[in-house]
Protein backbone atom coordinates (compact mmCIF):
# COMPACT_ATOMS: atom_id res chain seq x y z
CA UNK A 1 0.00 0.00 0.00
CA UNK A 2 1.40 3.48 -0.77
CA UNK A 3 1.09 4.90 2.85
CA UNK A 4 2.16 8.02 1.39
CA UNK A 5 -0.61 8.55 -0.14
CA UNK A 6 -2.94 7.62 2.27
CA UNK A 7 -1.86 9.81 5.09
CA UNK A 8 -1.72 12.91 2.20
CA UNK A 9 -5.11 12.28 1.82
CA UNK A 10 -5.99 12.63 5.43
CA UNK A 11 -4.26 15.89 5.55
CA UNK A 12 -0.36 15.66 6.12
CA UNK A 13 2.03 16.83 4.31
CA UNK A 14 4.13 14.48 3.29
CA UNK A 15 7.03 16.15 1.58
CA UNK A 16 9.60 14.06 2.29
CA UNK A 17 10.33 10.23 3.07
CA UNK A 18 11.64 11.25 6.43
CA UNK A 19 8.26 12.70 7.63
CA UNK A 20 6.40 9.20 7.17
CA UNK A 21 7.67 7.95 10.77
CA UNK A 22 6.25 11.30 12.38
CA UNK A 23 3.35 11.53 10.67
CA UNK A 24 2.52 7.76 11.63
CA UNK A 25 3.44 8.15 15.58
CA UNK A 26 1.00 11.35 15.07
CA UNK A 27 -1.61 8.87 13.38
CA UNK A 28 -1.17 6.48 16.22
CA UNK A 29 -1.37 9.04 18.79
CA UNK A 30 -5.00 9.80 17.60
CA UNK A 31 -6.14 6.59 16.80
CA UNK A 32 -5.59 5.37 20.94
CA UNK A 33 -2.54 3.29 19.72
CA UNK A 34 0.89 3.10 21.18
CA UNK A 35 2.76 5.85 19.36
CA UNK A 36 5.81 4.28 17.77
CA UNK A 37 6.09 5.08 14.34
CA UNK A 38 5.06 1.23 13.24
CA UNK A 39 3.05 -0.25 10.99
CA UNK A 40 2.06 -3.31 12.29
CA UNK A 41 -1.30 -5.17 12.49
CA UNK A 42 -3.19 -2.68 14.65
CA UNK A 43 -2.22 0.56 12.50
CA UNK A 44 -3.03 -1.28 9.66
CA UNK A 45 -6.38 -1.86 10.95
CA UNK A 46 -6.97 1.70 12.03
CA UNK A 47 -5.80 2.91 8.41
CA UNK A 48 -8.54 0.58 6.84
CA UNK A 49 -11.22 2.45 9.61
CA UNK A 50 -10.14 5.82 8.61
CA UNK A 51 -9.99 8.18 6.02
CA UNK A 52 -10.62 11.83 4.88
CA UNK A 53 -14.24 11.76 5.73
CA UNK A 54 -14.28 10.61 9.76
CA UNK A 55 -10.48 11.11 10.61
CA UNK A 56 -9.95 14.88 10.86
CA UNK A 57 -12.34 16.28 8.32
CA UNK A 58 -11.32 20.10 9.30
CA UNK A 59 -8.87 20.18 7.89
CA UNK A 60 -10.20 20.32 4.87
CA UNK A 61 -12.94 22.46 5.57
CA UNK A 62 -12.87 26.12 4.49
CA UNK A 63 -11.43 28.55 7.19
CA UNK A 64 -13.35 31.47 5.14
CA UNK A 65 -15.64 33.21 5.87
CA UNK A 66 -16.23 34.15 9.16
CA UNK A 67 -18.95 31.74 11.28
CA UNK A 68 -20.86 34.21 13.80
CA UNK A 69 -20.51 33.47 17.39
CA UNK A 70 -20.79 35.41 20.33
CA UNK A 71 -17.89 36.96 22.40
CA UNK A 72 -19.48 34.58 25.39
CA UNK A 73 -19.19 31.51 23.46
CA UNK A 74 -15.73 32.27 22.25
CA UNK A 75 -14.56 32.87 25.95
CA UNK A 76 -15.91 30.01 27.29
CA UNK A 77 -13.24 28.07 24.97
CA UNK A 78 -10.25 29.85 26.15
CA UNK A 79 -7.47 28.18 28.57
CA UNK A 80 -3.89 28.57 30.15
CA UNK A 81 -2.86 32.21 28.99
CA UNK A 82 -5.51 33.27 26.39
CA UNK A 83 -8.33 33.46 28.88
CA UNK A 84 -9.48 36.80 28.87
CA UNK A 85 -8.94 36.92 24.88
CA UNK A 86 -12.12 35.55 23.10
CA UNK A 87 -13.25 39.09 22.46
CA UNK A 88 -10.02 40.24 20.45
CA UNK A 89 -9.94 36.62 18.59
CA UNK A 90 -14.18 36.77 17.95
CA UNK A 91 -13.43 40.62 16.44
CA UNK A 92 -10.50 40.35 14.49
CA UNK A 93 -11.63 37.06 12.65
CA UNK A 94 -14.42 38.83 12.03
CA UNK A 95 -12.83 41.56 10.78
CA UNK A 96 -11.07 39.87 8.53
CA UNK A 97 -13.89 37.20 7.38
CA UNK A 98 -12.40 33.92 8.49
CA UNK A 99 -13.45 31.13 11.22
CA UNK A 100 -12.27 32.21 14.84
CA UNK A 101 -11.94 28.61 15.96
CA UNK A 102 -9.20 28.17 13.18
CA UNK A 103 -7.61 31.17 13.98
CA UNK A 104 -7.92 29.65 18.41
CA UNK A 105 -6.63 26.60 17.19
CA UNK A 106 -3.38 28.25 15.47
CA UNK A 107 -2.39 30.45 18.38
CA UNK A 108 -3.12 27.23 20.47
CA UNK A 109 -0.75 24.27 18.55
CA UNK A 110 1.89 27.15 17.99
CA UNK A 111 2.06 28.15 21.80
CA UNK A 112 0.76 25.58 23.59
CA UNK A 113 -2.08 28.15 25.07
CA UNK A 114 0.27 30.93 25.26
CA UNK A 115 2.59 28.80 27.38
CA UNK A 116 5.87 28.88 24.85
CA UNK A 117 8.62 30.73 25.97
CA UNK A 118 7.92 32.94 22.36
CA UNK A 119 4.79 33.33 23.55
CA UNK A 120 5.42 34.75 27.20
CA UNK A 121 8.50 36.68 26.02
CA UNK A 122 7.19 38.38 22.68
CA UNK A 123 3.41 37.97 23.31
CA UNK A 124 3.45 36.19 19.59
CA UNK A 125 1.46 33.10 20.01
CA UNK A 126 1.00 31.98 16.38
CA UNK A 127 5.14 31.48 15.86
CA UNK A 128 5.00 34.53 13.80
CA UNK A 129 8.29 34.79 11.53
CA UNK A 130 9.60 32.07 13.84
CA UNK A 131 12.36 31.00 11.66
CA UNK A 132 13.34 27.26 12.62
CA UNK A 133 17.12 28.28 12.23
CA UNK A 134 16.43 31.08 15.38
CA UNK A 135 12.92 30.82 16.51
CA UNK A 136 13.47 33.17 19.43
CA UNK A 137 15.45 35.47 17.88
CA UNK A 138 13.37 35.95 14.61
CA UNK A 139 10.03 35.80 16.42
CA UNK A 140 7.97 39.19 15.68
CA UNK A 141 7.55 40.82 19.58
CA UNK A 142 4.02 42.51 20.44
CA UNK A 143 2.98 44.25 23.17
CA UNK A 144 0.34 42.36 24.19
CA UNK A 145 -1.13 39.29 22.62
CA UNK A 146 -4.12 40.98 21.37
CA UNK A 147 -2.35 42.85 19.13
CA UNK A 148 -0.87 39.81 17.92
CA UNK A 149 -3.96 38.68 17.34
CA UNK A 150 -4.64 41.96 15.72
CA UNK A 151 -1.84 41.64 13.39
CA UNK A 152 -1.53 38.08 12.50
CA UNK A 153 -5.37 38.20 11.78
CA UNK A 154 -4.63 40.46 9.07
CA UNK A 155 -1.21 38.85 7.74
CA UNK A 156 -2.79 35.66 7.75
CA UNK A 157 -5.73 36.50 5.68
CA UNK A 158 -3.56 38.79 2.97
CA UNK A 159 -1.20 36.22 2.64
CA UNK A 160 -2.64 32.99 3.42
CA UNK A 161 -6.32 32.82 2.71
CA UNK A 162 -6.88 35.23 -0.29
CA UNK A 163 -6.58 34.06 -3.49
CA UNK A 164 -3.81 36.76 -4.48
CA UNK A 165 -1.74 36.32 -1.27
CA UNK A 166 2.13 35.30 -1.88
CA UNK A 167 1.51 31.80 0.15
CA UNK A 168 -2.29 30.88 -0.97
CA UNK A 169 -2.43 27.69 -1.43
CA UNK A 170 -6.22 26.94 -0.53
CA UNK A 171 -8.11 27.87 1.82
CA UNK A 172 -8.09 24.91 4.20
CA UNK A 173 -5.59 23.92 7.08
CA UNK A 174 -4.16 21.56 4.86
CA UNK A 175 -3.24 24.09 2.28
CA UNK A 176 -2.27 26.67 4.71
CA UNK A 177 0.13 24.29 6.24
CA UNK A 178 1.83 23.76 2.73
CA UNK A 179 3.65 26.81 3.27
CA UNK A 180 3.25 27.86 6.80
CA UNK A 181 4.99 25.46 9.14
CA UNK A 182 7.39 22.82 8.22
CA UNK A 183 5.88 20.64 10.22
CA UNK A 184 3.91 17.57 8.58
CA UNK A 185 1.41 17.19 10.74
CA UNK A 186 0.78 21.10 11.79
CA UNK A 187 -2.39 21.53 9.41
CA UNK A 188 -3.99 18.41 11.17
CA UNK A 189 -3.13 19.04 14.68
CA UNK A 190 -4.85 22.53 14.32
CA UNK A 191 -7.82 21.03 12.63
CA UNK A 192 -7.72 18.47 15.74
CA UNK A 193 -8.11 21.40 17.86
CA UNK A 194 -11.16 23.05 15.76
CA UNK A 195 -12.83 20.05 15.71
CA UNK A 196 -12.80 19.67 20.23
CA UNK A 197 -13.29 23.34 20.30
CA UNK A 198 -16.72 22.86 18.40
CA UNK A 199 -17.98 19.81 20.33
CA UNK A 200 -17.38 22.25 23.42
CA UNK A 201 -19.62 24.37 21.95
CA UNK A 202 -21.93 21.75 20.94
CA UNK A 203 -22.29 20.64 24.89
């Protein structure tokens, strides 16, 4: 079987031979199995269970336009550091006409809540220009995290989302993740975390 393929089609970017081993420990780790990169009998039995349609379908789902919710059901999602922040994340996705849970679920992967060291030192919680050669060092700083959100918001949409922007490549996590992160299992992961942050809303 060309595993390749397989896990491209549920949403990883598989770029290089190297990233197979990650992007199967990743598989595994969702899937309630031991995560050791693998494929034995019981991986090979959860890849015959899954695919694009009841794995992670968010990730393929557009992040435009914006889905209306209020500021109170936006806060009720927030944790660890962005508590306090569903206001500025509800407005500015609005502003800019794209899903707020994508834009939670970003921030969230990229800084672990607003836990990361960038995070707490620069106040940039989506890795912004966080250069793998010197992520620290190359990180954008903000004064506060809403105007990170503020500004990423707008960055992301120009560049990411609309059709003209210098890294559109669809406007989906998978896409997005084809030039954002180098990461091969970054677009799923986020799409992970839109899909819990909607069944919390769905309670």
């Amino acid at each position: 079987m060309a595993y390749e393929h397989y896990f491209n089609t549920l949403g990883y970017k598989v770029a290089i031979p190297e990233h197979l081993h990650l992007i199967v420990e990743d598989f595994q780790r969702h899937t309630g199995l031991i995560a050791d990169g693998i494929i034995g009998i019981r991986t090979r039995a959860k890849i015959n269970k899954y695919n694009k349609l009841n794995y992670c379908p968010e990730v393929f789902e557009p992040i435009k336009p914006y889905i209306p919710y209020s500021d109170k059901q936006i806060e009720s999602l927030m944790q660890n550091e962005f508590i306090g922040l569903g206001s500025a994340f509800n407005y500015y996705a609005k502003l800019n006409d794209f899903d707020a849970l994508h834009s939670i679920g970003h921030g969230a992967l990229e800084s672990g809540w607003g836990t990361s060291a960038i995070a707490k030192r620069k106040n940039n919680i989506y890795g912004w220009t966080a250069y793998d050669s010197s992520p620290m060092a190359s990180a954008k700083g903000f004064k506060d995290k809403a105007e990170c959100i503020e500004y990423w918001s707008y960055e992301f949409n120009r560049t990411y989302l609309e059709p003209d922007g210098d890294w559109y490549s669809g406007n989906n996590e998978y896409c997005v993740n084809i030039n954002y992160a180098s990461s091969p299992v970054a677009g799923v992961n986020k799409a992970f975390i839109v899909q819990q942050l909607r069944e919390k809303l769905n309670e």
